[in-house]
C-alpha atoms as a PDB file:
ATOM      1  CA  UNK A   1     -19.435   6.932  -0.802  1.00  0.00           C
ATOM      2  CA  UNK A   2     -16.706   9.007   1.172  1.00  0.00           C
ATOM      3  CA  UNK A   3     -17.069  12.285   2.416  1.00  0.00           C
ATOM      4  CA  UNK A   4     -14.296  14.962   1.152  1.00  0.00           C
ATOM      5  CA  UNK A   5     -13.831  15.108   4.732  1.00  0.00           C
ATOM      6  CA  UNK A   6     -12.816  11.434   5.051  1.00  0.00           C
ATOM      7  CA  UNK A   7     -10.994  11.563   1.941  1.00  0.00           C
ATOM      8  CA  UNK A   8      -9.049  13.894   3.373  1.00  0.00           C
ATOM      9  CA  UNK A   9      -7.899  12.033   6.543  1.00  0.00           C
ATOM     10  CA  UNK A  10      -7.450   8.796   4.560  1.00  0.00           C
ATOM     11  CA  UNK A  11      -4.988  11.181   2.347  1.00  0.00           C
ATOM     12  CA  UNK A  12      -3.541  12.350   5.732  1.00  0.00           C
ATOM     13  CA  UNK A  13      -3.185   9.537   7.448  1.00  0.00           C
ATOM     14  CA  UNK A  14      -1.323   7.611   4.565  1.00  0.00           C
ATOM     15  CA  UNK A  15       0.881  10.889   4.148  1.00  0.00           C
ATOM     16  CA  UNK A  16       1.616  10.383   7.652  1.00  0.00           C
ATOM     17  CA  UNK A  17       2.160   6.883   8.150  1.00  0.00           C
ATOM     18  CA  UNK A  18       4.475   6.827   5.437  1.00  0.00           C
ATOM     19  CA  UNK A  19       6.884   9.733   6.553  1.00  0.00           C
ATOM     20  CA  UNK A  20       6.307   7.725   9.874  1.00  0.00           C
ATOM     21  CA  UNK A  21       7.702   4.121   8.361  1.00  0.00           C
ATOM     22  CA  UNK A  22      10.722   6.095   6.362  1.00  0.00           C
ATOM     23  CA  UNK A  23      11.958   8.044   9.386  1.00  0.00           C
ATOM     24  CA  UNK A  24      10.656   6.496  12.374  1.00  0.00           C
ATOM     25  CA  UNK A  25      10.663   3.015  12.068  1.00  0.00           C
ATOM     26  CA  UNK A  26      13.237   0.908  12.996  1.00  0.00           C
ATOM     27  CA  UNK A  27      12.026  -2.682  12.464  1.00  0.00           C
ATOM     28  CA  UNK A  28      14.277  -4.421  10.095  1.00  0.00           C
ATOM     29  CA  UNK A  29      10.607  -6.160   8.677  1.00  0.00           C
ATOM     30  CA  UNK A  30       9.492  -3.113   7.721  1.00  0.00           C
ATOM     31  CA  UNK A  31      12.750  -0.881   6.774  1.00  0.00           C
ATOM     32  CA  UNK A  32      14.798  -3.618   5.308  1.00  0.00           C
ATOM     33  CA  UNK A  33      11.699  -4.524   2.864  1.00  0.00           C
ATOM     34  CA  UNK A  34      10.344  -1.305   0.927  1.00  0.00           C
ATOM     35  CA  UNK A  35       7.348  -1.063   2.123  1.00  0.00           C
ATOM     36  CA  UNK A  36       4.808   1.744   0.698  1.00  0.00           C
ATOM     37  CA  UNK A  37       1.608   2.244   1.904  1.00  0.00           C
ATOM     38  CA  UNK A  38      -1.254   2.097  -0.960  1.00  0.00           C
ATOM     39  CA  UNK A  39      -4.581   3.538   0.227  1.00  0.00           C
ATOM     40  CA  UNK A  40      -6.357   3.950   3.566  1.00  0.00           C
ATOM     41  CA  UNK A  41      -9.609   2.999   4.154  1.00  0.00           C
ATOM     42  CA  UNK A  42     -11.500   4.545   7.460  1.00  0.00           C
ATOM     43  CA  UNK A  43     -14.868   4.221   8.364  1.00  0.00           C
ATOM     44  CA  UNK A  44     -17.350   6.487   9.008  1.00  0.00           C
ATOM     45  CA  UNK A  45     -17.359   6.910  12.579  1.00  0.00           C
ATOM     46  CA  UNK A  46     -13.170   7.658  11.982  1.00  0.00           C
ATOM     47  CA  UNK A  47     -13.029   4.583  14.615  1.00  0.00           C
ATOM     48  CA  UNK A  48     -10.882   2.099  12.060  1.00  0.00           C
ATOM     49  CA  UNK A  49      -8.748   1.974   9.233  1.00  0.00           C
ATOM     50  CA  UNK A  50      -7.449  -0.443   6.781  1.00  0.00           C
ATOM     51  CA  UNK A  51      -4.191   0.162   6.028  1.00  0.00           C
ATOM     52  CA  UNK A  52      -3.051  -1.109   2.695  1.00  0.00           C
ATOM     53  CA  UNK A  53       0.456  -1.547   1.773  1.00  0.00           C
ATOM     54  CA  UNK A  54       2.650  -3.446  -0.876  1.00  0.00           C
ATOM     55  CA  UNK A  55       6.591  -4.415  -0.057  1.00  0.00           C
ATOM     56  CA  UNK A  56       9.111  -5.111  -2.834  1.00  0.00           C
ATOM     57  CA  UNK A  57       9.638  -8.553  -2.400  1.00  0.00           C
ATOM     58  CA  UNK A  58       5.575 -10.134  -2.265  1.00  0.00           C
ATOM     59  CA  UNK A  59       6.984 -13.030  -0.345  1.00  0.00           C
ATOM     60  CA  UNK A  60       8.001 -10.540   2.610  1.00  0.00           C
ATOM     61  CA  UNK A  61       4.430  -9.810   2.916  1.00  0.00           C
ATOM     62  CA  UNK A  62       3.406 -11.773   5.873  1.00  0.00           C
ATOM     63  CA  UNK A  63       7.033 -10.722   7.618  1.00  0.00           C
ATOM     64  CA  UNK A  64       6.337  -7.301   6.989  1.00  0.00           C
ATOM     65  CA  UNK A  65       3.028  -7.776   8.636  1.00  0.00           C
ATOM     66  CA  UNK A  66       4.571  -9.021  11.921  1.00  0.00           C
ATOM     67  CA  UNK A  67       6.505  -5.868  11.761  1.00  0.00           C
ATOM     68  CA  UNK A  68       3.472  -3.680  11.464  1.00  0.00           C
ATOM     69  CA  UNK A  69       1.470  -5.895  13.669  1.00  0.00           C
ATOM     70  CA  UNK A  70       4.994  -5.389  16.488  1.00  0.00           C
ATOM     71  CA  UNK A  71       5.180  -1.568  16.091  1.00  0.00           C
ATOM     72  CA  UNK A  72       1.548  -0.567  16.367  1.00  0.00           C
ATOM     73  CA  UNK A  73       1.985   1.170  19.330  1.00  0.00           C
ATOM     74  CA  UNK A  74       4.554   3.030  18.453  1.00  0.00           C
ATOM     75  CA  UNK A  75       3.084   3.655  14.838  1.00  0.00           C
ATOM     76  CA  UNK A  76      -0.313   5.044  16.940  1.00  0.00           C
ATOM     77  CA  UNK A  77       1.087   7.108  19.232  1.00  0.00           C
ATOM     78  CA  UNK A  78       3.403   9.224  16.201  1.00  0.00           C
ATOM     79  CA  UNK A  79       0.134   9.194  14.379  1.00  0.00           C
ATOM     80  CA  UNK A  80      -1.659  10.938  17.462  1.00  0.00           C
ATOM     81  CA  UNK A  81       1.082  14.166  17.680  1.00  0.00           C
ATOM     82  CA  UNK A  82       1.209  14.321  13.817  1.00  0.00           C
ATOM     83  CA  UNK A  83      -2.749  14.273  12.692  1.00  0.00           C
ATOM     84  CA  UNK A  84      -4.996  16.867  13.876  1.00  0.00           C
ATOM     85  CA  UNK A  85      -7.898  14.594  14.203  1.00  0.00           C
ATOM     86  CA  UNK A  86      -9.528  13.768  18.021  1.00  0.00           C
ATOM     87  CA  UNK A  87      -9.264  10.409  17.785  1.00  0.00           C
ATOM     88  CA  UNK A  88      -6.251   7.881  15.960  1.00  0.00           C
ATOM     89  CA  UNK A  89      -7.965   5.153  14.209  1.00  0.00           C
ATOM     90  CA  UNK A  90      -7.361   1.557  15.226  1.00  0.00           C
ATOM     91  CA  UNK A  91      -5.588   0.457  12.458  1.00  0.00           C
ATOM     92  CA  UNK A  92      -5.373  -2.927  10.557  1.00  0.00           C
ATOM     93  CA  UNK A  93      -2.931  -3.565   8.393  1.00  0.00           C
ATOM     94  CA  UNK A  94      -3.608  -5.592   4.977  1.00  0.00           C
ATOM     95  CA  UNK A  95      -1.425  -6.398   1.896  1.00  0.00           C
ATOM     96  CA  UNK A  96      -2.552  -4.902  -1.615  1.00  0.00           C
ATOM     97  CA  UNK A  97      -2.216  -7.606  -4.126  1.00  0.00           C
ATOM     98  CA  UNK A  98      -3.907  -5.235  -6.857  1.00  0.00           C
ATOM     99  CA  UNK A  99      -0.328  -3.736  -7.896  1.00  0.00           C
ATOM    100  CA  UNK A 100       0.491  -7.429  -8.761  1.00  0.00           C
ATOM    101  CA  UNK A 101      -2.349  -8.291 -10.251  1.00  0.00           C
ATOM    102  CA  UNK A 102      -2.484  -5.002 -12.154  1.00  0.00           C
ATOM    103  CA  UNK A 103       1.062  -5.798 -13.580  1.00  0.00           C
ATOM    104  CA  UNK A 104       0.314  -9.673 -14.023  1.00  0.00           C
ATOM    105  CA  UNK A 105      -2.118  -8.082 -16.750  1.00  0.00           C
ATOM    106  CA  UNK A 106      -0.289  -5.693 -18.081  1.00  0.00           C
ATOM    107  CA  UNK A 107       2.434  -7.991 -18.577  1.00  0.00           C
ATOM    108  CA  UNK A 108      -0.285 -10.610 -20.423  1.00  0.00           C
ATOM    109  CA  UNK A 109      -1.424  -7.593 -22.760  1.00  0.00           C
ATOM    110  CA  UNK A 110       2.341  -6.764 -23.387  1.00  0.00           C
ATOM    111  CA  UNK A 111       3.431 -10.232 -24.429  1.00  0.00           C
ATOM    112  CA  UNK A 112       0.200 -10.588 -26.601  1.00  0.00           C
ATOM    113  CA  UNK A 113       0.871  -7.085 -28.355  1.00  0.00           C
ATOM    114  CA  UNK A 114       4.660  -8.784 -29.013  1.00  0.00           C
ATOM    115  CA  UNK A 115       3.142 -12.175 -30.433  1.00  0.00           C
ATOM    116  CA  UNK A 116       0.858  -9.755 -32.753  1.00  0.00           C
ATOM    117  CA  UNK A 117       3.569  -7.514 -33.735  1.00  0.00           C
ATOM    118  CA  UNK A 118       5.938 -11.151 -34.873  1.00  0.00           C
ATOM    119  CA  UNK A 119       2.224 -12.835 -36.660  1.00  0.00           C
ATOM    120  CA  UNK A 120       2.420  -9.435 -38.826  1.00  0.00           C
ATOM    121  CA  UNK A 121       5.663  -8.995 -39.703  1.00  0.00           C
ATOM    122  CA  UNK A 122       5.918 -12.588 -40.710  1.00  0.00           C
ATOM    123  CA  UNK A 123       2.955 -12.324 -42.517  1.00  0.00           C
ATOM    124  CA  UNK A 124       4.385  -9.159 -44.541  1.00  0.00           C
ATOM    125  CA  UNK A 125       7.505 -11.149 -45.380  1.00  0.00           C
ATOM    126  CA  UNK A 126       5.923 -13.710 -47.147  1.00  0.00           C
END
């Protein structure tokens, strides 16, 4: 379970990396595709993070990645003058497929609230 502490620099670091991608970032893989960073994992010892993000388009996904995976440096070294943390996680990057699962369902509960909605009216009609 994570600290408050650790919840905090997850919080941080996603506030961070995000004003980071909208301002600072100048890859077309990453600025041309509307990228938003979901949640940030970091362990324990504050040595990694998971960085979890989503992009409009879910085919961009792995281009997006080999724009994250290209700035790195850069997206470290704005991370180490903005957070007031010793140490800068090493960061991996992953895509967050729970948004489209998440909607995949709603969208399944949605169409099967529609179906019920036409099996009643019918059924008051006759």
């Amino acid at each position: 379970m994570a600290t408050h502490k650790l919840l905090r620099i997850n919080e941080n670091i996603k506030q961070s990396l995000s004003f980071i991608l909208m301002k600072e970032i100048e890859d077309p893989r990453i600025k041309n595709n509307l990228v938003t960073i979901t949640k940030v994992d970091t362990t324990k010892d504050l040595k990694h993070a998971k960085i979890y993000f989503t992009c409009l388009d879910e085919t961009k996904k792995d281009e997006v990645l080999k724009g994250f995976m290209n700035c790195k440096g850069v997206i470290f070294s704005r991370l180490k003058k903005t957070l007031k943390i010793r140490y800068v996680p090493d960061m991996s990057f992953l895509y967050d497929s729970k948004l489209i699962e998440a909607d995949k369902v709603l969208q399944i509960i949605h169409d099967l609230d529609i179906k019920k909605e036409d099996n009643n009216s019918a059924n008051k009609t006759d």
